[in-house]
N, C-alpha and C. Protein backbone atom coordinates (compact mmCIF):
# COMPACT_ATOMS: atom_id res chain seq x y z
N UNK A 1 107.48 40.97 113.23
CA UNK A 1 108.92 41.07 113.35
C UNK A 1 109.28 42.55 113.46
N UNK A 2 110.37 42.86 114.20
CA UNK A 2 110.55 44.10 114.28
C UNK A 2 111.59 45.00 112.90
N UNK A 3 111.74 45.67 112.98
CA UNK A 3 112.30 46.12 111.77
C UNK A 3 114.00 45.91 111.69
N UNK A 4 114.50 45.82 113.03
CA UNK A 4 115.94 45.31 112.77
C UNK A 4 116.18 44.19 112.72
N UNK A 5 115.66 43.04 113.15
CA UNK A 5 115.93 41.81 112.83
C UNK A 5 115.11 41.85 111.03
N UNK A 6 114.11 42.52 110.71
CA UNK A 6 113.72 42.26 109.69
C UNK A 6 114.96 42.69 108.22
N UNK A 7 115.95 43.32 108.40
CA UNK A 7 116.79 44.17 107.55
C UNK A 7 117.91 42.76 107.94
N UNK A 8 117.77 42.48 108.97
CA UNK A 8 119.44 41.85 109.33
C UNK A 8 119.39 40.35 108.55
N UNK A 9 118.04 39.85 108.58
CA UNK A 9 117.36 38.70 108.48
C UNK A 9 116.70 38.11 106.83
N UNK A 10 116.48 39.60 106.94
CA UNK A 10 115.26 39.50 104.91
C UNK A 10 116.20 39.92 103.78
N UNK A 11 116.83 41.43 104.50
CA UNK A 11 117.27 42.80 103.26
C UNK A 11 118.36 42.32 102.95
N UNK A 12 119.12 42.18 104.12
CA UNK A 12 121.03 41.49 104.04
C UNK A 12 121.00 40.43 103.32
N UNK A 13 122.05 41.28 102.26
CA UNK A 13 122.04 39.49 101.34
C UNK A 13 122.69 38.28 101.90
N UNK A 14 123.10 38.57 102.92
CA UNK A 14 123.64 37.46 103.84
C UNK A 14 122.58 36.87 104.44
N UNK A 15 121.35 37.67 104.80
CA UNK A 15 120.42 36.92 105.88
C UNK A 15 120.04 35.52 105.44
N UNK A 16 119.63 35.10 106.66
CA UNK A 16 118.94 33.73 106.75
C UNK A 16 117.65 33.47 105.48
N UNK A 17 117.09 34.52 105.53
CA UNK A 17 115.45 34.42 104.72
C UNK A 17 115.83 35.49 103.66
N UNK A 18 116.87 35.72 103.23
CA UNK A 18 117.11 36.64 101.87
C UNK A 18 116.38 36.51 100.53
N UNK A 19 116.47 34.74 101.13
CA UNK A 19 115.60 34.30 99.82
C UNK A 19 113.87 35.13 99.52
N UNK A 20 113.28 35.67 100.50
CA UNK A 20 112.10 35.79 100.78
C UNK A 20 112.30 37.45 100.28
N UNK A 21 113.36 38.13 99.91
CA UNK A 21 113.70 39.52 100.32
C UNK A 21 112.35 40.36 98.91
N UNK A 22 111.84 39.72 97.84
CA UNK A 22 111.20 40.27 96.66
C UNK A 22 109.55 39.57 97.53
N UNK A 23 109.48 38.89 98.44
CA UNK A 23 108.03 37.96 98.98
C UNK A 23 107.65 38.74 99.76
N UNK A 24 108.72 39.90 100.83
CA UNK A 24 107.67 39.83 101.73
C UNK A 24 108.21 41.26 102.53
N UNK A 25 107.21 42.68 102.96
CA UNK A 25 107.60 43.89 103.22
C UNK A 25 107.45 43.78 104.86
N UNK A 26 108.10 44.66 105.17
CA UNK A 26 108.14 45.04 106.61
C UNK A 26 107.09 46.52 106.76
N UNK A 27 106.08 46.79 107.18
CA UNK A 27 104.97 47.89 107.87
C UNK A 27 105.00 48.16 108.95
N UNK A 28 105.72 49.04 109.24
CA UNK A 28 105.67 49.88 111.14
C UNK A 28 104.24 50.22 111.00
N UNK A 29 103.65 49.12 112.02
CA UNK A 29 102.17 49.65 112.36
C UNK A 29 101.85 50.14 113.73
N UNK A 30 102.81 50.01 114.83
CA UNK A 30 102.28 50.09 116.13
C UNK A 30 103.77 50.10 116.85
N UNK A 31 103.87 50.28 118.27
CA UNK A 31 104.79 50.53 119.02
C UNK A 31 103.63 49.89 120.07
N UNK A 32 105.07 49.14 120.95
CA UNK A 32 104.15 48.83 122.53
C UNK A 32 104.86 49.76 123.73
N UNK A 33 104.44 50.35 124.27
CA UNK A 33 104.85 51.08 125.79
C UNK A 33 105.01 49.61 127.07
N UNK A 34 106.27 49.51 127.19
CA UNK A 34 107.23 48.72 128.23
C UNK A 34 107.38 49.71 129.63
N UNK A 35 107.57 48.95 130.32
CA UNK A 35 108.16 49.56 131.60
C UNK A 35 108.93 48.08 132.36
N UNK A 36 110.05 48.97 132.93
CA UNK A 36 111.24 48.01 133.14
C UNK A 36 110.07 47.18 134.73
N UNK A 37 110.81 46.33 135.05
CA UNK A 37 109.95 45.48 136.63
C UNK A 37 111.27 45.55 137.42
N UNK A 38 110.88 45.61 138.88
CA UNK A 38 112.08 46.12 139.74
C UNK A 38 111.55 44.98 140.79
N UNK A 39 112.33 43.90 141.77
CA UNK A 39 111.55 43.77 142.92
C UNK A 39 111.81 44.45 143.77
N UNK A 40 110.20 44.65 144.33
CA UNK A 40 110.08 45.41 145.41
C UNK A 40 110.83 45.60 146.74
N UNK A 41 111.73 44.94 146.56
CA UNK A 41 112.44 44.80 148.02
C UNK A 41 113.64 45.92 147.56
N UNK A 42 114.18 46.13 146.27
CA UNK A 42 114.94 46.99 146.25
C UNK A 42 114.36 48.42 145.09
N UNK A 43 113.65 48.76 146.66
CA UNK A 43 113.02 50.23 145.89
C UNK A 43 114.20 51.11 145.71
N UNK A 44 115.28 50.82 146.21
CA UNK A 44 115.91 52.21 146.17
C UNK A 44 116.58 52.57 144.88
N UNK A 45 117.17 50.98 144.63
CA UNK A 45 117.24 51.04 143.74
C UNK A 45 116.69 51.52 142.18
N UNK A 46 115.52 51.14 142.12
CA UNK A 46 114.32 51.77 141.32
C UNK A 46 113.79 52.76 141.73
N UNK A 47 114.41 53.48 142.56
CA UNK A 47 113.90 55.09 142.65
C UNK A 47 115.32 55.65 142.01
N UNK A 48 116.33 54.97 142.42
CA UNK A 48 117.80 55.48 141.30
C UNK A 48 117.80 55.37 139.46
N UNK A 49 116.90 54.43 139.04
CA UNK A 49 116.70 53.83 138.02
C UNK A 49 116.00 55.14 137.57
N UNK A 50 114.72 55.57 138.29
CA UNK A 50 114.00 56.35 137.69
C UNK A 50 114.29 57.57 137.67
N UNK A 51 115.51 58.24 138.15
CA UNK A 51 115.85 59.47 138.76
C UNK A 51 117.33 59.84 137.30
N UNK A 52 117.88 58.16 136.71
CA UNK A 52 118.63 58.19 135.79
C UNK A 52 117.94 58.57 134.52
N UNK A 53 116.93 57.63 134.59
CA UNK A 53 116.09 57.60 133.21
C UNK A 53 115.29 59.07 132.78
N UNK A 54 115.31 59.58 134.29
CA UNK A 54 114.43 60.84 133.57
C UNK A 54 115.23 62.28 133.22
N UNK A 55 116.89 61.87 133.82
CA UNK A 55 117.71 62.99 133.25
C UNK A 55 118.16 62.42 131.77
N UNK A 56 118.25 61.18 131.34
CA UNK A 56 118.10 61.14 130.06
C UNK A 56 117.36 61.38 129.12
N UNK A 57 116.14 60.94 129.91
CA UNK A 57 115.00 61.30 128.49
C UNK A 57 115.41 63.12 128.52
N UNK A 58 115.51 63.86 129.67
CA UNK A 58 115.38 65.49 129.52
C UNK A 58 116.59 65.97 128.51
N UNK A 59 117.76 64.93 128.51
CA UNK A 59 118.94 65.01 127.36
C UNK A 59 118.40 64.59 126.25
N UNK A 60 117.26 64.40 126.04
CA UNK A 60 116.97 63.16 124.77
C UNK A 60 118.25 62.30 123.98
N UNK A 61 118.59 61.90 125.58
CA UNK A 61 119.92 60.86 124.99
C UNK A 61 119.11 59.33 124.37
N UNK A 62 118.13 59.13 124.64
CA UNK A 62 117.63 57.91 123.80
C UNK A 62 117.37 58.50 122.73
N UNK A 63 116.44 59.18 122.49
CA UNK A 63 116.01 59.81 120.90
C UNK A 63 117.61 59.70 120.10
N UNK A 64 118.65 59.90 120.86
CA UNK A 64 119.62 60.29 119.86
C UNK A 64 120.12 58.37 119.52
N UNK A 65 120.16 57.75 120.92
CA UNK A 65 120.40 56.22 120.40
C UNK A 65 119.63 55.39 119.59
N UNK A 66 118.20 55.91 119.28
CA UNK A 66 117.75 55.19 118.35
C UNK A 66 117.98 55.51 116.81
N UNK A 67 118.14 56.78 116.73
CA UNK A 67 118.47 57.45 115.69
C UNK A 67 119.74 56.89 115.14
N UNK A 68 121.08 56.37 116.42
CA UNK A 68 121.43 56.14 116.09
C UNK A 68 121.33 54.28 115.62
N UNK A 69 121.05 53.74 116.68
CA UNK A 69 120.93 52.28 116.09
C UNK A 69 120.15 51.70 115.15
N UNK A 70 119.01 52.59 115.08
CA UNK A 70 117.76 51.96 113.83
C UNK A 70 117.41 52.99 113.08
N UNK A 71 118.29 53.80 112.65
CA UNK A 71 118.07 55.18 111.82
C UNK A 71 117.33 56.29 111.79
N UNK A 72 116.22 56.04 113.16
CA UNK A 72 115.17 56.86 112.95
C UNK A 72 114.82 57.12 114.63
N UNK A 73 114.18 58.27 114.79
CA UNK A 73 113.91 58.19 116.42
C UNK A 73 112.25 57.45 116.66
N UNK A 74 112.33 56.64 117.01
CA UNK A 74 111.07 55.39 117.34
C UNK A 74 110.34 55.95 118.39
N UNK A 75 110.88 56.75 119.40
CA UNK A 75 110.28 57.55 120.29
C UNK A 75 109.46 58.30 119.89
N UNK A 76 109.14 58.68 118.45
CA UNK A 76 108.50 59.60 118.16
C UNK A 76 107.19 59.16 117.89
N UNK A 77 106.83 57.62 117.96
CA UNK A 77 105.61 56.94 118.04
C UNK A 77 104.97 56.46 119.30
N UNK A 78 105.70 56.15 120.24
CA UNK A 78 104.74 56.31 121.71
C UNK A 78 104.29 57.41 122.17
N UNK A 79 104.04 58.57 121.75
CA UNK A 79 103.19 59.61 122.21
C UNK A 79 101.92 59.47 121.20
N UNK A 80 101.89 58.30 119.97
CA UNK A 80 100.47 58.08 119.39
C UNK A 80 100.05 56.56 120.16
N UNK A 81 101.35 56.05 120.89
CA UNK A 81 100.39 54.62 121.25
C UNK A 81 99.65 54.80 122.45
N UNK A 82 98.45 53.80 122.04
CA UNK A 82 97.03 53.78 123.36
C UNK A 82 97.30 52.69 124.17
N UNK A 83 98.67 51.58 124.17
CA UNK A 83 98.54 50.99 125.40
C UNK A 83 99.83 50.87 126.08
């Protein structure tokens, strides 16, 4: 489980499985490296996609959205993942 459904789901005393919240911990062990899929018929598009994405990452405007949505920058673990 990932760590925000795990807080929204376990920690929140509202969640569904709250009951479980003293049973059972959440361990960031790994990150997976994604890449978005484009069809091929509209490259241009996905040459626009990639031309957006890489003036953001140079803003580290994601680093700052994860920081903001899941408290922490998560980006900072795919430069240790191997796949």
């Amino acid at each position: 489980m990932i760590e925000g459904p795990f807080k929204q789901q376990v920690l929140a005393k509202n969640g569904p499985y709250h009951n479980l919240a003293n049973d059972v911990v959440f361990n960031q062990f790994a990150v997976i490296k994604t890449w978005p899929l484009f069809n091929k018929k509209e490259q241009s598009f996905a040459d626009d996609y990639d031309k957006a994405m890489k003036k953001l990452k140079e803003e580290k405007i994601p680093n700052e959205l994860s920081k903001k949505f899941y408290g922490k920058d998560l980006f900072q673990y795919l430069n240790s993942a191997k796949r």
